[in-house]
N, C-alpha and C. Protein backbone atom coordinates (compact mmCIF):
# COMPACT_ATOMS: atom_id res chain seq x y z
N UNK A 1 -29.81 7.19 -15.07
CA UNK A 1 -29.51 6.19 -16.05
C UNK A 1 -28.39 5.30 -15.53
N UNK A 2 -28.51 4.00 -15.43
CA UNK A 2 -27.38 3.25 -15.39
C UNK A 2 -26.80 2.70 -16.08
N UNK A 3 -25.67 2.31 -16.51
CA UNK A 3 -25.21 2.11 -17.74
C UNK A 3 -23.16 0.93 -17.18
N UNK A 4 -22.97 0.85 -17.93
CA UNK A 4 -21.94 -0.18 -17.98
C UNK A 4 -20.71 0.55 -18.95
N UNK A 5 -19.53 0.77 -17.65
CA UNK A 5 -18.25 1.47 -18.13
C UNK A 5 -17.21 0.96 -19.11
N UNK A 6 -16.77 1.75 -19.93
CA UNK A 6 -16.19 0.84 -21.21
C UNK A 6 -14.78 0.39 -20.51
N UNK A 7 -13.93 -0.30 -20.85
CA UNK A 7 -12.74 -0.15 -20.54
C UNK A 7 -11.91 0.89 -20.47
N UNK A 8 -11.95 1.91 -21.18
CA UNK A 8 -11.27 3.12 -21.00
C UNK A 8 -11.76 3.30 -19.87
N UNK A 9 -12.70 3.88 -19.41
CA UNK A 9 -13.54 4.45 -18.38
C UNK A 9 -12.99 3.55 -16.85
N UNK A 10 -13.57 2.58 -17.03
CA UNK A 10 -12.33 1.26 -15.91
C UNK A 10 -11.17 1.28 -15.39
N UNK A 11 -9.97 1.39 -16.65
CA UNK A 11 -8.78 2.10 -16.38
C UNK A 11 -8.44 3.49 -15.66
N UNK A 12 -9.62 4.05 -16.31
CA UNK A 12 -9.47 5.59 -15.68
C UNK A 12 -9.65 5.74 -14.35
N UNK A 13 -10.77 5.22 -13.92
CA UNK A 13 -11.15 4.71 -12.53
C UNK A 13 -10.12 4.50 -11.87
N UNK A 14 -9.50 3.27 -12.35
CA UNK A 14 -8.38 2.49 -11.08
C UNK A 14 -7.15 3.66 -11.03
N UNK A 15 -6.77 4.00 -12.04
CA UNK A 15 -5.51 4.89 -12.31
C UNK A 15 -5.85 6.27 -11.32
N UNK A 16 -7.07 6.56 -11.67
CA UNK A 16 -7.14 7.89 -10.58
C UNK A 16 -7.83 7.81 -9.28
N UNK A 17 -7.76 6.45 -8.42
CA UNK A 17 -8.38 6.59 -7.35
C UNK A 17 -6.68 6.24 -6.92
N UNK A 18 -7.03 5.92 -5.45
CA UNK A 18 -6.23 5.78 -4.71
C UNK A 18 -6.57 4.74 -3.47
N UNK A 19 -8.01 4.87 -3.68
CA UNK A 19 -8.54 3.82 -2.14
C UNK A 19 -9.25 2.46 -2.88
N UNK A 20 -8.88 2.00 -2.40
CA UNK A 20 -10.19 0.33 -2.70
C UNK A 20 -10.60 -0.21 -1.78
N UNK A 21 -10.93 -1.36 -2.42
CA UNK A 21 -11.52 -2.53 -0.95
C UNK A 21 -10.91 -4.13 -1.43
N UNK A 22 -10.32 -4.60 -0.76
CA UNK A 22 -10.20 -6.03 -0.78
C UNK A 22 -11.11 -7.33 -0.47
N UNK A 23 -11.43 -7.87 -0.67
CA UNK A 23 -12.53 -9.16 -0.79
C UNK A 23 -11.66 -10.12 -0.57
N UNK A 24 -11.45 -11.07 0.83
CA UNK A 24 -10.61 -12.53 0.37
C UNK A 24 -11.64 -13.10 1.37
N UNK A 25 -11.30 -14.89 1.29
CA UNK A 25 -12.23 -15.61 1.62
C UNK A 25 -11.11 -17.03 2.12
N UNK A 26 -11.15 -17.45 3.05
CA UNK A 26 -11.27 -18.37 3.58
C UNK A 26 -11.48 -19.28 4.42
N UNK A 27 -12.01 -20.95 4.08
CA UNK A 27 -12.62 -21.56 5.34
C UNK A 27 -14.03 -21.31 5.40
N UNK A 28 -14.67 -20.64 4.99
CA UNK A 28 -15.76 -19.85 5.07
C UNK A 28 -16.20 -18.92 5.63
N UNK A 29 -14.70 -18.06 5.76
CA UNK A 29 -15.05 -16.71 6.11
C UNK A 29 -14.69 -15.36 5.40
N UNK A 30 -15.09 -14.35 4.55
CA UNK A 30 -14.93 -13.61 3.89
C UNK A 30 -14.84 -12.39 4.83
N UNK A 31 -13.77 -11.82 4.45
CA UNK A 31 -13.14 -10.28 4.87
C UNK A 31 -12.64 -9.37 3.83
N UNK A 32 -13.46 -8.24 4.22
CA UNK A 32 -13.25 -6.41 3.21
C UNK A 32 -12.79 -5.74 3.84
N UNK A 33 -11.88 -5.41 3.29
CA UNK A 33 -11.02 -4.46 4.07
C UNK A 33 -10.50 -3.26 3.15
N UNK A 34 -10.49 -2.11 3.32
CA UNK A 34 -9.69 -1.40 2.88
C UNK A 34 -8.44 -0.89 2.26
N UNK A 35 -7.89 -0.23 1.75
CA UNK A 35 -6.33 -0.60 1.17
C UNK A 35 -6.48 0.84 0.46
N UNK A 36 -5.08 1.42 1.00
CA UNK A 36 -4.60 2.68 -0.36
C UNK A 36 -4.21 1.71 -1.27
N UNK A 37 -3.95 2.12 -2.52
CA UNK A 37 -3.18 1.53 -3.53
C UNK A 37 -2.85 2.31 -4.84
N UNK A 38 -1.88 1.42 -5.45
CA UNK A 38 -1.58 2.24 -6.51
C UNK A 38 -1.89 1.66 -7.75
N UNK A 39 -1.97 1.77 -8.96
CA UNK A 39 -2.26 0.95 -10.10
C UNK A 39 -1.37 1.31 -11.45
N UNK A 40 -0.60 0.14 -11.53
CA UNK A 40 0.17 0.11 -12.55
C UNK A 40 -0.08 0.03 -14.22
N UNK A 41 -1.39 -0.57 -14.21
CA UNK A 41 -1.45 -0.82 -15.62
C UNK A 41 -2.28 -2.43 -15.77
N UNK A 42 -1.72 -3.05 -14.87
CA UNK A 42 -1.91 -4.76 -14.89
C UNK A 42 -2.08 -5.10 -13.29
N UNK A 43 -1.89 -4.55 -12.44
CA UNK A 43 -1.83 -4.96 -11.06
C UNK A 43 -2.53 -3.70 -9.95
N UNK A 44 -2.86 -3.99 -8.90
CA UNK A 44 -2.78 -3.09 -7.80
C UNK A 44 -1.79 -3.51 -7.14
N UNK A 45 -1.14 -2.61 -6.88
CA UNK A 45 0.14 -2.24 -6.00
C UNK A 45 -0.25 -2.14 -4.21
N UNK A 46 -0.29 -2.60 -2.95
CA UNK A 46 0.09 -2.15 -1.81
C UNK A 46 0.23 -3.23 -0.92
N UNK A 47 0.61 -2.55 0.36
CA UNK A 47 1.72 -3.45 1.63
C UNK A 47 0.33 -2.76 2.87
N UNK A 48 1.11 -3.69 3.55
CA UNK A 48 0.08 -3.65 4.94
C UNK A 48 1.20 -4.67 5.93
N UNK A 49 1.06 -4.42 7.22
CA UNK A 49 1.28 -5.11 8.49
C UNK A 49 0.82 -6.48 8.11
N UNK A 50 1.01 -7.56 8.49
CA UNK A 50 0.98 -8.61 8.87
C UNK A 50 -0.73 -8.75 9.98
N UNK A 51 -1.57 -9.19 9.16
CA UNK A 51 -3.03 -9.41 9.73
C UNK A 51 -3.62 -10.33 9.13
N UNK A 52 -5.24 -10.24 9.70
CA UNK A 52 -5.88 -11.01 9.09
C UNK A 52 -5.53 -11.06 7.39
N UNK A 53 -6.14 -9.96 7.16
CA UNK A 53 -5.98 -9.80 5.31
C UNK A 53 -5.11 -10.49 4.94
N UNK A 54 -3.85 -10.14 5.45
CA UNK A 54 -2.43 -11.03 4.89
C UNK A 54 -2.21 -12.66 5.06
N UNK A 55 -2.65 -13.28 6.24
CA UNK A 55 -3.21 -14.42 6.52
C UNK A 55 -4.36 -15.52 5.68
N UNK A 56 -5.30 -14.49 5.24
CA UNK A 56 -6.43 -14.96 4.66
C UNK A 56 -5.62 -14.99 3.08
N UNK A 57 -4.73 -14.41 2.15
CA UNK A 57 -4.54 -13.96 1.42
C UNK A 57 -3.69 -15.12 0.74
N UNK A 58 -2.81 -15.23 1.39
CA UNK A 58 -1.42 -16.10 1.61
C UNK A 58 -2.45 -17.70 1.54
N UNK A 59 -3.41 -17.54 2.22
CA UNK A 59 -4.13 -19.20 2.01
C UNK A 59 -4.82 -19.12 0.87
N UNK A 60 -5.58 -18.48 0.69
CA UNK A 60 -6.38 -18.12 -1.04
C UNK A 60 -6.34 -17.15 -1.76
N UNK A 61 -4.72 -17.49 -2.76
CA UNK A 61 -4.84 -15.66 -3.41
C UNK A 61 -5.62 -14.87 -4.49
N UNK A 62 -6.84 -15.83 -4.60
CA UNK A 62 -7.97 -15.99 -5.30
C UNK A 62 -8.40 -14.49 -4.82
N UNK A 63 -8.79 -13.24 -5.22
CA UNK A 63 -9.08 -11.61 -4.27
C UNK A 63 -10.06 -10.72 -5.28
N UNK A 64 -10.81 -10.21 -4.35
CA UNK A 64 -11.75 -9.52 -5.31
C UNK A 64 -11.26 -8.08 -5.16
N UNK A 65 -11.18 -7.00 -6.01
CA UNK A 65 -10.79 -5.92 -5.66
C UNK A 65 -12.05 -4.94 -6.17
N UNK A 66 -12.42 -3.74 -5.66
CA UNK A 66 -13.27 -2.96 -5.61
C UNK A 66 -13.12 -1.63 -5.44
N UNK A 67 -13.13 -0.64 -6.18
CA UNK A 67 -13.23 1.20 -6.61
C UNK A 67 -14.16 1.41 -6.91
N UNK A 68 -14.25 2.62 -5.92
CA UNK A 68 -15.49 3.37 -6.43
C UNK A 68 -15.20 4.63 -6.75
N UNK A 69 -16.03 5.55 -7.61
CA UNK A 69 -16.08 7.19 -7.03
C UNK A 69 -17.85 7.29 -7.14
N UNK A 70 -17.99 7.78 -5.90
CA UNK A 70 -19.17 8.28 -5.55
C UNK A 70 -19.37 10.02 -5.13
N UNK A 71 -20.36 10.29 -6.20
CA UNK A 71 -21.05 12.14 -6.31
C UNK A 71 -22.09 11.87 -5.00
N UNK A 72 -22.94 10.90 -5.53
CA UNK A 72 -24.05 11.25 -4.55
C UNK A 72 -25.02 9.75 -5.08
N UNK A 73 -26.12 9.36 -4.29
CA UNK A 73 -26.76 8.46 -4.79
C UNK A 73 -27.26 8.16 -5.87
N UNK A 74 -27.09 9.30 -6.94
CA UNK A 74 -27.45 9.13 -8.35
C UNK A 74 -26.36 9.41 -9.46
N UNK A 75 -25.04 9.47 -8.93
CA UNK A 75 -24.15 9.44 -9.89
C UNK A 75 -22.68 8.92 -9.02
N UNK A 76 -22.43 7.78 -9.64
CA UNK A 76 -21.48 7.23 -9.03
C UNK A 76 -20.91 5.96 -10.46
N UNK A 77 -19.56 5.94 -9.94
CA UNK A 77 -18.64 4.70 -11.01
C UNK A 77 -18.35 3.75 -9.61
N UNK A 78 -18.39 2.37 -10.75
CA UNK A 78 -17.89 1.29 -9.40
C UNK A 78 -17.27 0.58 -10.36
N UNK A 79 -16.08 0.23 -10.02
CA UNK A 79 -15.06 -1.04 -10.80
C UNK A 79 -14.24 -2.27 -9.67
N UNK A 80 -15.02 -3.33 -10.20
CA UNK A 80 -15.45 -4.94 -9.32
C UNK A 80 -14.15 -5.80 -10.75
N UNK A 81 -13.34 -6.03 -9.77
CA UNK A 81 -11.63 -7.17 -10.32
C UNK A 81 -11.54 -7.92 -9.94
N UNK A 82 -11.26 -8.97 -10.32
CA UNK A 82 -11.24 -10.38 -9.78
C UNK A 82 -9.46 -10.34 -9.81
N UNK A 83 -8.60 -10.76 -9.34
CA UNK A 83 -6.91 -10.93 -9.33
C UNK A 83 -7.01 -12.25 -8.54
N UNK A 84 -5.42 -12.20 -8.23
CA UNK A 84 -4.24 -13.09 -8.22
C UNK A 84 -3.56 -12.23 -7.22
N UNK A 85 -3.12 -12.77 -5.43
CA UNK A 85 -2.46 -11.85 -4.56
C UNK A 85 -0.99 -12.52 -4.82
N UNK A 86 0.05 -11.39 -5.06
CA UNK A 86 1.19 -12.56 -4.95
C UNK A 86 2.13 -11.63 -4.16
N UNK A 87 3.01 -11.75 -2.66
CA UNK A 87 3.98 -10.90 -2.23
C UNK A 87 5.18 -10.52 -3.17
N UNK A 88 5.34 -9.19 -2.89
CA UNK A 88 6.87 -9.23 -3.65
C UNK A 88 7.96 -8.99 -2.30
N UNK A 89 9.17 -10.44 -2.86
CA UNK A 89 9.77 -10.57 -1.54
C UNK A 89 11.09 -10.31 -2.39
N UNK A 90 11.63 -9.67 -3.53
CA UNK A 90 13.16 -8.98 -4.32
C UNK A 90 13.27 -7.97 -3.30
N UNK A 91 14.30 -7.47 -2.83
CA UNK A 91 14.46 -6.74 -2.48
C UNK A 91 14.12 -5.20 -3.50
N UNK A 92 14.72 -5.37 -4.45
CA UNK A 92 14.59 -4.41 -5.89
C UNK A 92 12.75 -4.28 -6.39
N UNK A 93 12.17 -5.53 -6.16
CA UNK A 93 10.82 -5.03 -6.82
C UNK A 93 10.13 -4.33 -5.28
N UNK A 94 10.65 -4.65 -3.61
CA UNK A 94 9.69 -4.50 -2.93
C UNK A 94 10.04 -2.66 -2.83
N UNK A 95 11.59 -2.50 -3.10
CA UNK A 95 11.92 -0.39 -3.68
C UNK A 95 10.95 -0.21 -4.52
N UNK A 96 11.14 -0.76 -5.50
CA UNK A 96 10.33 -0.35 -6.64
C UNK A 96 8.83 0.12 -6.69
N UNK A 97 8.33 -0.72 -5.61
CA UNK A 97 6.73 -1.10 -5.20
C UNK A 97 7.01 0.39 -4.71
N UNK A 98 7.50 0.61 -3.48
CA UNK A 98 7.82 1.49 -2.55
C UNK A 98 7.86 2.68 -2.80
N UNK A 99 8.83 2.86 -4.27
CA UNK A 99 9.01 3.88 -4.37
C UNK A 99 8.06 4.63 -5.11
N UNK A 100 7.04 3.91 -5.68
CA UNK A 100 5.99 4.42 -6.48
C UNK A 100 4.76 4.86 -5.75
N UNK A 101 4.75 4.18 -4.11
CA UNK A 101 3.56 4.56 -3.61
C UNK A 101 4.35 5.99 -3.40
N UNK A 102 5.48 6.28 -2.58
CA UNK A 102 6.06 7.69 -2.39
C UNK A 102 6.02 8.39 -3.02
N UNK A 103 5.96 8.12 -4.32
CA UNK A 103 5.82 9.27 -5.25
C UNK A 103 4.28 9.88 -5.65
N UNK A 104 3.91 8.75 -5.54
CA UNK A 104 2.09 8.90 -5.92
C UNK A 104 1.58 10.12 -4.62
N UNK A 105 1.97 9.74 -3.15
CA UNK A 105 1.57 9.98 -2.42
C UNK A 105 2.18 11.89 -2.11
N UNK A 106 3.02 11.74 -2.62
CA UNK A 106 3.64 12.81 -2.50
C UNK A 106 3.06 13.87 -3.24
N UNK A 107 1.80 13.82 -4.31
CA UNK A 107 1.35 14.52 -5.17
C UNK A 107 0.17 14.77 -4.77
N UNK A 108 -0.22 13.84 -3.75
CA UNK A 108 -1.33 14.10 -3.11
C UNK A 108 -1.64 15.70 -1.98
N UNK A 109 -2.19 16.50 -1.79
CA UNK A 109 -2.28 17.53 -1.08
C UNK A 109 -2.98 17.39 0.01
N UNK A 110 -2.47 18.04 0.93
CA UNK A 110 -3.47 18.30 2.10
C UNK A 110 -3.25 19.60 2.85
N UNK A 111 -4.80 19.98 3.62
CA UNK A 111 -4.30 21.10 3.74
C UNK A 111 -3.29 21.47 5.04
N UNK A 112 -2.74 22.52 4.96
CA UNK A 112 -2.29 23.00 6.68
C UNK A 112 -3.06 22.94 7.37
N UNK A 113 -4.04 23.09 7.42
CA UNK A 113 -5.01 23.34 8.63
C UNK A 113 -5.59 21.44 9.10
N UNK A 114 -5.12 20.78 8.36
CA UNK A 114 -5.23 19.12 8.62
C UNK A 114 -4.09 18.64 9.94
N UNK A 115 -4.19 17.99 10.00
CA UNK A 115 -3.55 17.44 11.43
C UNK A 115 -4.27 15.71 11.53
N UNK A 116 -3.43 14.74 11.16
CA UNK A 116 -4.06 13.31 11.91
C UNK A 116 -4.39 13.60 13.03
N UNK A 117 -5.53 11.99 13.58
CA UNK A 117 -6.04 12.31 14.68
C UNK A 117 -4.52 11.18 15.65
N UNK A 118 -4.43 11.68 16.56
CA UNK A 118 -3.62 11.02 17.57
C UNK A 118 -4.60 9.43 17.51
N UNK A 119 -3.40 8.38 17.29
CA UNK A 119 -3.76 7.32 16.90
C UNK A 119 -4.22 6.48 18.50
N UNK A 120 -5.00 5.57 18.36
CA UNK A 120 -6.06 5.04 19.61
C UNK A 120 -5.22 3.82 19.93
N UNK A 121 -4.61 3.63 21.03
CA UNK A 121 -3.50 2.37 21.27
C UNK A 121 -4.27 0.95 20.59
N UNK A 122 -5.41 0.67 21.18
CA UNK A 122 -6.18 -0.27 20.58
C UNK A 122 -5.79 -0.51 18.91
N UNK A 123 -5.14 0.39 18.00
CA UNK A 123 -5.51 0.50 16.81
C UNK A 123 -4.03 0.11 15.91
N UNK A 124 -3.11 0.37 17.01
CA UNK A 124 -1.81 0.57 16.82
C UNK A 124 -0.97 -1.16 16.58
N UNK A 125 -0.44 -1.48 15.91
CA UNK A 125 -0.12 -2.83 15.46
C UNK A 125 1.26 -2.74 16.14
N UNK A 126 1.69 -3.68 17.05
CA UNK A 126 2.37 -4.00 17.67
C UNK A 126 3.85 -4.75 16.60
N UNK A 127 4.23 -4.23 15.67
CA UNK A 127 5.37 -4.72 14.43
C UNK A 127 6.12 -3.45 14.02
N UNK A 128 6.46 -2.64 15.05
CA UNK A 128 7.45 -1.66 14.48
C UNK A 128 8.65 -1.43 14.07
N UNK A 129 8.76 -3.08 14.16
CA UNK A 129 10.31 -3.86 14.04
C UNK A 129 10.24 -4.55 12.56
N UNK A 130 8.76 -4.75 12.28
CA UNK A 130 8.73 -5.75 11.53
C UNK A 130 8.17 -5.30 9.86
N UNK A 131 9.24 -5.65 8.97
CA UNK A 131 9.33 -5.61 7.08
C UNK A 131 7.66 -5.27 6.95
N UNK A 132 6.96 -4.49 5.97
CA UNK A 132 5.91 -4.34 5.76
C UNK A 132 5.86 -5.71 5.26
N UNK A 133 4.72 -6.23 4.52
CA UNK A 133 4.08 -7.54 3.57
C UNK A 133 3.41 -6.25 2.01
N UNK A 134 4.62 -6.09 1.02
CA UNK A 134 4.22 -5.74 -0.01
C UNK A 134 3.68 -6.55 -0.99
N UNK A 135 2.88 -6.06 -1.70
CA UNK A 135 2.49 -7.17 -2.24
C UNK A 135 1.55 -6.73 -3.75
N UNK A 136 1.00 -7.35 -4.82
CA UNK A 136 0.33 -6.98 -6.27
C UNK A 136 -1.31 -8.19 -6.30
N UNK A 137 -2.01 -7.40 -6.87
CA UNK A 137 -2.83 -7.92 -7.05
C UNK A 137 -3.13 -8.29 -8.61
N UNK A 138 -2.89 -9.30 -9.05
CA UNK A 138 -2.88 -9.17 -10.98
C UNK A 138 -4.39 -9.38 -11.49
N UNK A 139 -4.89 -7.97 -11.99
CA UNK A 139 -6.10 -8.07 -12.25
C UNK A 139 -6.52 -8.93 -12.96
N UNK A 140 -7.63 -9.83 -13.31
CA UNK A 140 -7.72 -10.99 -14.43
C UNK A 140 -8.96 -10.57 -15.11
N UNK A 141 -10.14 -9.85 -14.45
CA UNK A 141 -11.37 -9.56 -14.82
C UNK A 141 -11.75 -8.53 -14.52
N UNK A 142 -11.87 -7.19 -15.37
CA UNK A 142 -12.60 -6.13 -14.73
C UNK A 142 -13.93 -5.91 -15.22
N UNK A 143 -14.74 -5.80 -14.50
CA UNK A 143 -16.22 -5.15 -14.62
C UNK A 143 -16.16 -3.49 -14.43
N UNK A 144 -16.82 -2.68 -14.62
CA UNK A 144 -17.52 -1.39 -14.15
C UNK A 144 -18.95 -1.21 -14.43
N UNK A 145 -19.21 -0.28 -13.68
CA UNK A 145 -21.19 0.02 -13.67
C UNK A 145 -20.83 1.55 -13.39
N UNK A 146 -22.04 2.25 -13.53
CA UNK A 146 -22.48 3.69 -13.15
C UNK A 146 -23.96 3.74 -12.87
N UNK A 147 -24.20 5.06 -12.42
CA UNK A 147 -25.06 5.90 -12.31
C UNK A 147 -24.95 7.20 -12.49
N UNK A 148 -25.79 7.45 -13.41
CA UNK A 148 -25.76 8.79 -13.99
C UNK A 148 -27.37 9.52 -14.32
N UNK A 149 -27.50 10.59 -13.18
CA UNK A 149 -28.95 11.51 -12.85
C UNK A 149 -29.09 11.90 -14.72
């Protein structure tokens, strides 16, 4: 059955995931990219290096944002946001930002027996000097959908 998530259900979504996808567009070129994040209530919360995303972002902060949780091909939630990218450059809101992913993240578990993989130089961003780019996404439109066996 497919069916269309109420707003409660939406909220619940964003509040208990942790991963999304970003959608920006410019010039006529559209890029998805990935993103941990956090969700406040009214915004997605996260920072990234200085890249494309941040580039493309900064020219049109026009951004589609995207959560999913997926069981399996017949039962899955998807929640599709339209926002507003805006940096936070306070010193006090970019703690604030900061300190909420630390805490979020900190509740997160993993096991002992986990280990990252040794990171691939190719992969490694050459800014170890350089301020993250924190930043909010202000949701303006949320959709959700499902599937349910």
């Amino acid at each position: 059955m497919l069916g269309i998530l109420s707003k409660g259900e939406i909220e619940e979504l964003l509040y208990g995931s942790n991963l999304g996808r970003i959608g920006c567009s410019y010039n006529g070129k559209t890029y998805v990219v990935p993103v941990n994040y956090i969700y406040d209530g009214r915004c997605v919360l996260a920072h990234s290096v200085e890249g494309m995303k941040i580039q493309i972002m900064r020219k049109n902060p026009s951004v589609c944002f995207e959560v999913d949780e997926i069981s399996n091909n017949k039962n899955w939630k998807s929640v599709i946001a339209q926002g507003t990218y805006t940096e936070l450059t306070g010193e006090r809101e970019r703690y604030d930002a900061m300190k909420l992913f630390v805490d979020r993240m900190l509740k997160l578990k993993i096991s002992s027996t986990t280990h990252p993989p040794e990171p691939e130089p190719e992969r490694l961003h050459n800014s170890s000097s350089a301020k993250p780019v924190i930043y909010r996404i202000l949701l303006t439109e949320k959709t959700g959908r499902y599937e349910k066996e």
